[in-house]
N, C-alpha and C. Protein backbone atom coordinates (compact mmCIF):
# COMPACT_ATOMS: atom_id res chain seq x y z
N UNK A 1 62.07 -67.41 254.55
CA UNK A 1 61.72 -68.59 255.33
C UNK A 1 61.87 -68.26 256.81
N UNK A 2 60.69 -68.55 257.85
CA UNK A 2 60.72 -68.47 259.45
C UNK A 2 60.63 -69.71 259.75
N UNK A 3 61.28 -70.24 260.57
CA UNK A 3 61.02 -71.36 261.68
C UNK A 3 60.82 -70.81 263.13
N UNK A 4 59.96 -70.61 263.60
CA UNK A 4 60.40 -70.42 264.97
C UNK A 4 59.20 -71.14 265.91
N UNK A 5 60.08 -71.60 266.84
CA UNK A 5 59.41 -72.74 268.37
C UNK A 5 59.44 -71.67 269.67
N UNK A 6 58.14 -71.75 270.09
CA UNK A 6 58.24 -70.66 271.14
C UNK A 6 57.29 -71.70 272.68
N UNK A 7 57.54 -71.59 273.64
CA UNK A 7 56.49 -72.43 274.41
C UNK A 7 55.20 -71.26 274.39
N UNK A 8 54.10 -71.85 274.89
CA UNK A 8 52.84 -71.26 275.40
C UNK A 8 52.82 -71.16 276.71
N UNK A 9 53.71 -71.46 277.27
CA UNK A 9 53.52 -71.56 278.93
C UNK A 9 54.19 -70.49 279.32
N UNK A 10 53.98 -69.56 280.75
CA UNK A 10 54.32 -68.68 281.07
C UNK A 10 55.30 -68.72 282.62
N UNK A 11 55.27 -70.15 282.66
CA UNK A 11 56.01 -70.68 284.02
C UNK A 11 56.84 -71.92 283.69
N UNK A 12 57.97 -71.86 282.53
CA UNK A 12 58.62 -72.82 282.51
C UNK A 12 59.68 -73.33 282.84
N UNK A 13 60.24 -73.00 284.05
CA UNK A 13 61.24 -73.82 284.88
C UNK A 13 60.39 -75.03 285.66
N UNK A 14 59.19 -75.10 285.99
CA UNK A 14 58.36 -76.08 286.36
C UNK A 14 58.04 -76.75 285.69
N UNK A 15 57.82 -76.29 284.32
CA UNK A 15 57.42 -78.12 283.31
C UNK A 15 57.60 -79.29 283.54
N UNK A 16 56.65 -79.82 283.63
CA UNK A 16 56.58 -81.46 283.23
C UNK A 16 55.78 -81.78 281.75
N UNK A 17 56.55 -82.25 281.22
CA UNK A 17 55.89 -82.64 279.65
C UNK A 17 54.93 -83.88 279.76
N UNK A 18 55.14 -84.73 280.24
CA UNK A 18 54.33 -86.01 280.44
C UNK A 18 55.00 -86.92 278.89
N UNK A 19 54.24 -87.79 279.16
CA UNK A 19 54.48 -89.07 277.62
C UNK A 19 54.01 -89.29 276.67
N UNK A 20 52.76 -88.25 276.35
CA UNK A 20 52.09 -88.04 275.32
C UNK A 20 52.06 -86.43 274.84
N UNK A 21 52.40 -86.61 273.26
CA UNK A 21 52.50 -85.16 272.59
C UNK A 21 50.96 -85.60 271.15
N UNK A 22 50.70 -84.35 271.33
CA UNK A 22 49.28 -84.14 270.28
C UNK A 22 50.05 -83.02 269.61
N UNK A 23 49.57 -82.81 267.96
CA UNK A 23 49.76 -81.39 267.50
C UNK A 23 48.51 -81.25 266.40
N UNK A 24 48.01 -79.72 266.39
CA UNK A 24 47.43 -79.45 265.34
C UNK A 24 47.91 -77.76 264.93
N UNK A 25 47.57 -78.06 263.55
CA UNK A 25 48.03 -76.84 262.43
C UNK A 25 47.02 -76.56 261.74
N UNK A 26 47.20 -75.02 262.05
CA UNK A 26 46.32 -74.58 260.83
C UNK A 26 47.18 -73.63 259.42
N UNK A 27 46.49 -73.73 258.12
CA UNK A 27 47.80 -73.25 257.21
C UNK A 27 46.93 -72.42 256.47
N UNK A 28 47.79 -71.27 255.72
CA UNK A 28 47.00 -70.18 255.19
C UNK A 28 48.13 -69.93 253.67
N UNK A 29 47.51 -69.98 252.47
CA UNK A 29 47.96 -69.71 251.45
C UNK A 29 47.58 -68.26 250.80
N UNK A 30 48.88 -67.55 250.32
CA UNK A 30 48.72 -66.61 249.64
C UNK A 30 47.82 -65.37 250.64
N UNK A 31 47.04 -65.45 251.65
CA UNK A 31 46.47 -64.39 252.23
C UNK A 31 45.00 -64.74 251.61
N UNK A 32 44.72 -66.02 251.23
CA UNK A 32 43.62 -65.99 250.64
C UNK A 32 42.49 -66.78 251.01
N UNK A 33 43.15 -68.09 251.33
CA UNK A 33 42.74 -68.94 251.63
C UNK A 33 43.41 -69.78 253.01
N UNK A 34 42.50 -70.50 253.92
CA UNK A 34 43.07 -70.40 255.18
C UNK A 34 42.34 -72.03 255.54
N UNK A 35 43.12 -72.83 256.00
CA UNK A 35 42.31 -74.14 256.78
C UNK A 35 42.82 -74.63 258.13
N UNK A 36 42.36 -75.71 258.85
CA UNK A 36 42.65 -75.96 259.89
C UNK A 36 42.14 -75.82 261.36
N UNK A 37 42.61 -76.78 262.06
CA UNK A 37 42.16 -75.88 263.44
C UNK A 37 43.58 -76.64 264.25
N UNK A 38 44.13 -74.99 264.98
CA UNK A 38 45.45 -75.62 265.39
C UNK A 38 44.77 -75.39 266.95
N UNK A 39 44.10 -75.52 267.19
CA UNK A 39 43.18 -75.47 268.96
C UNK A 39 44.21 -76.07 269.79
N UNK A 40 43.98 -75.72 271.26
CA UNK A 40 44.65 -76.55 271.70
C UNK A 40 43.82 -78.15 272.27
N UNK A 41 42.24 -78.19 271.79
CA UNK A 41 41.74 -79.02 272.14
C UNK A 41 41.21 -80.07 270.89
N UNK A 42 41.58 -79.69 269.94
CA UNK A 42 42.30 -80.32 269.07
C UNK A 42 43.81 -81.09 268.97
N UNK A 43 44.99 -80.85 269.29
CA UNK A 43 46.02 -80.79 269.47
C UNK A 43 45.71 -81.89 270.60
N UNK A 44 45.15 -81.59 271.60
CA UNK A 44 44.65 -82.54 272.69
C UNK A 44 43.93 -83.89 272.12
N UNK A 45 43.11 -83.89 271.31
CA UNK A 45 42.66 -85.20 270.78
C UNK A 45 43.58 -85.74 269.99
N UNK A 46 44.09 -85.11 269.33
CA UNK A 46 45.24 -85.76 268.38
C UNK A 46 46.41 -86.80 268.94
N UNK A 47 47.06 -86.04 270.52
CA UNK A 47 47.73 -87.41 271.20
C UNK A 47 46.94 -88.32 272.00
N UNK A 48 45.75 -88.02 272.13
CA UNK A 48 45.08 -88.67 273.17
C UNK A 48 45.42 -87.95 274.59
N UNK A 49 45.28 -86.95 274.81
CA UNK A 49 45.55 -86.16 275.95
C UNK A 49 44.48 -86.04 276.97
N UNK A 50 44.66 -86.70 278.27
CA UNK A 50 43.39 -86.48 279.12
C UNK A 50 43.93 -85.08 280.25
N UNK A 51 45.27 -84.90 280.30
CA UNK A 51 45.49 -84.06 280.88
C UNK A 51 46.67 -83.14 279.93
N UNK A 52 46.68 -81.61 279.67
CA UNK A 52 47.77 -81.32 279.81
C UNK A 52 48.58 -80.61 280.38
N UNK A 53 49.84 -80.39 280.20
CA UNK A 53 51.11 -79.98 281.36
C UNK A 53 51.67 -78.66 280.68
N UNK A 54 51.56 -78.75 279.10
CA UNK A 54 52.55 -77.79 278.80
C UNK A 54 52.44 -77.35 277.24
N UNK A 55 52.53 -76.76 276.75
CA UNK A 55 51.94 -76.20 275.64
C UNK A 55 53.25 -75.17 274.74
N UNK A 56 53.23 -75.73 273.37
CA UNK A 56 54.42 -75.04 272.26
C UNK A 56 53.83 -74.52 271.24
N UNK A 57 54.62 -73.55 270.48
CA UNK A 57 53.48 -73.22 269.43
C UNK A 57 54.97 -72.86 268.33
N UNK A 58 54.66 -73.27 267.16
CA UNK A 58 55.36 -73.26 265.63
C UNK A 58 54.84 -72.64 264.95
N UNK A 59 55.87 -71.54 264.25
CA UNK A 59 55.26 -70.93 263.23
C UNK A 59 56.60 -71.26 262.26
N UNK A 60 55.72 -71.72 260.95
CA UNK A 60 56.61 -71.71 259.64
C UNK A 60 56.05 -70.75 258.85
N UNK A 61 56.58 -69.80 257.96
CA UNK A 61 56.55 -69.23 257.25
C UNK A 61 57.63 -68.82 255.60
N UNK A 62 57.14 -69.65 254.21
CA UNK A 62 57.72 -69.53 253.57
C UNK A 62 57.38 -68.37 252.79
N UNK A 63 58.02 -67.81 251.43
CA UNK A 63 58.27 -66.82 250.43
C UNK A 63 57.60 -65.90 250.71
N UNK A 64 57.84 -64.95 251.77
CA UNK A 64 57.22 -63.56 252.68
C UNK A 64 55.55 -63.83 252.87
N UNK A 65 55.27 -64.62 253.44
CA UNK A 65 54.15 -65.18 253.40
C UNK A 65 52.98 -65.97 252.59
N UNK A 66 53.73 -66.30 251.45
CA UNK A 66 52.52 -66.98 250.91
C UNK A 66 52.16 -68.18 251.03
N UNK A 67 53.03 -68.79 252.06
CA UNK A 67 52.31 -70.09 252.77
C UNK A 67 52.94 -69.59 253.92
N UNK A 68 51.95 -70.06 255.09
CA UNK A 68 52.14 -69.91 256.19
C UNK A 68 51.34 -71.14 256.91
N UNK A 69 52.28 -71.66 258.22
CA UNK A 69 51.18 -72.69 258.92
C UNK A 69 51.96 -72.51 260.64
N UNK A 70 50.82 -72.24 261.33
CA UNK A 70 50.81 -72.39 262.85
C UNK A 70 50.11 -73.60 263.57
N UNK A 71 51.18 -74.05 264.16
CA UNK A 71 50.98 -75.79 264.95
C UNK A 71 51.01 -75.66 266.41
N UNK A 72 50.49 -75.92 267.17
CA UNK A 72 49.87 -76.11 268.72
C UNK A 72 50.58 -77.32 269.18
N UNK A 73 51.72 -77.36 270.43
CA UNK A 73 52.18 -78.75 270.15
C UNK A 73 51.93 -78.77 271.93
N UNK A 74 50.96 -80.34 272.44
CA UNK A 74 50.54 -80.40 273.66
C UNK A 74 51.46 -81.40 274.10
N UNK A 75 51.39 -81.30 275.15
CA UNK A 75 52.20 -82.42 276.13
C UNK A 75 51.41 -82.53 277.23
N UNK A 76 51.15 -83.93 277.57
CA UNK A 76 50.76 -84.48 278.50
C UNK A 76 50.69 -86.01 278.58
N UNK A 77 49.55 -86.35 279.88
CA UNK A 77 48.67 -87.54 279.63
C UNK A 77 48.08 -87.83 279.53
């Protein structure tokens, strides 16, 4: 089992998150089969995001990969 939260941003002592969070995931079984769209402009429609500030990304990974899912998590307004 992996959990890990990493940001996407490359300048984060400046963050501002804003008041709206969007997320999208995409998930992949067994190496076989794969769905989703973890975009970040996806992720963006999902909170209603007209602007964003700051950008996270999740990866779960259970039983040495045979499910796996990566999530795009936006912040803004």
């Amino acid at each position: 089992y992996m959990d890990v939260k990493r940001p996407l941003d490359i300048d984060v002592y400046d963050t501002t998150l804003g008041e709206k969070v969007g997320r999208s995931s995409s998930h992949s079984v067994m190496w076989l089969v794969a769905w989703g769209d973890a975009g970040t402009d996806a992720a963006a429609r999902d909170g209603g995001l007209k602007v964003i500030r700051h950008l996270d990304a999740e990866y779960q990974v259970y039983l040495f990969g045979l499910y796996a899912r990566y999530t795009t998590i936006a912040y803004g307004d």
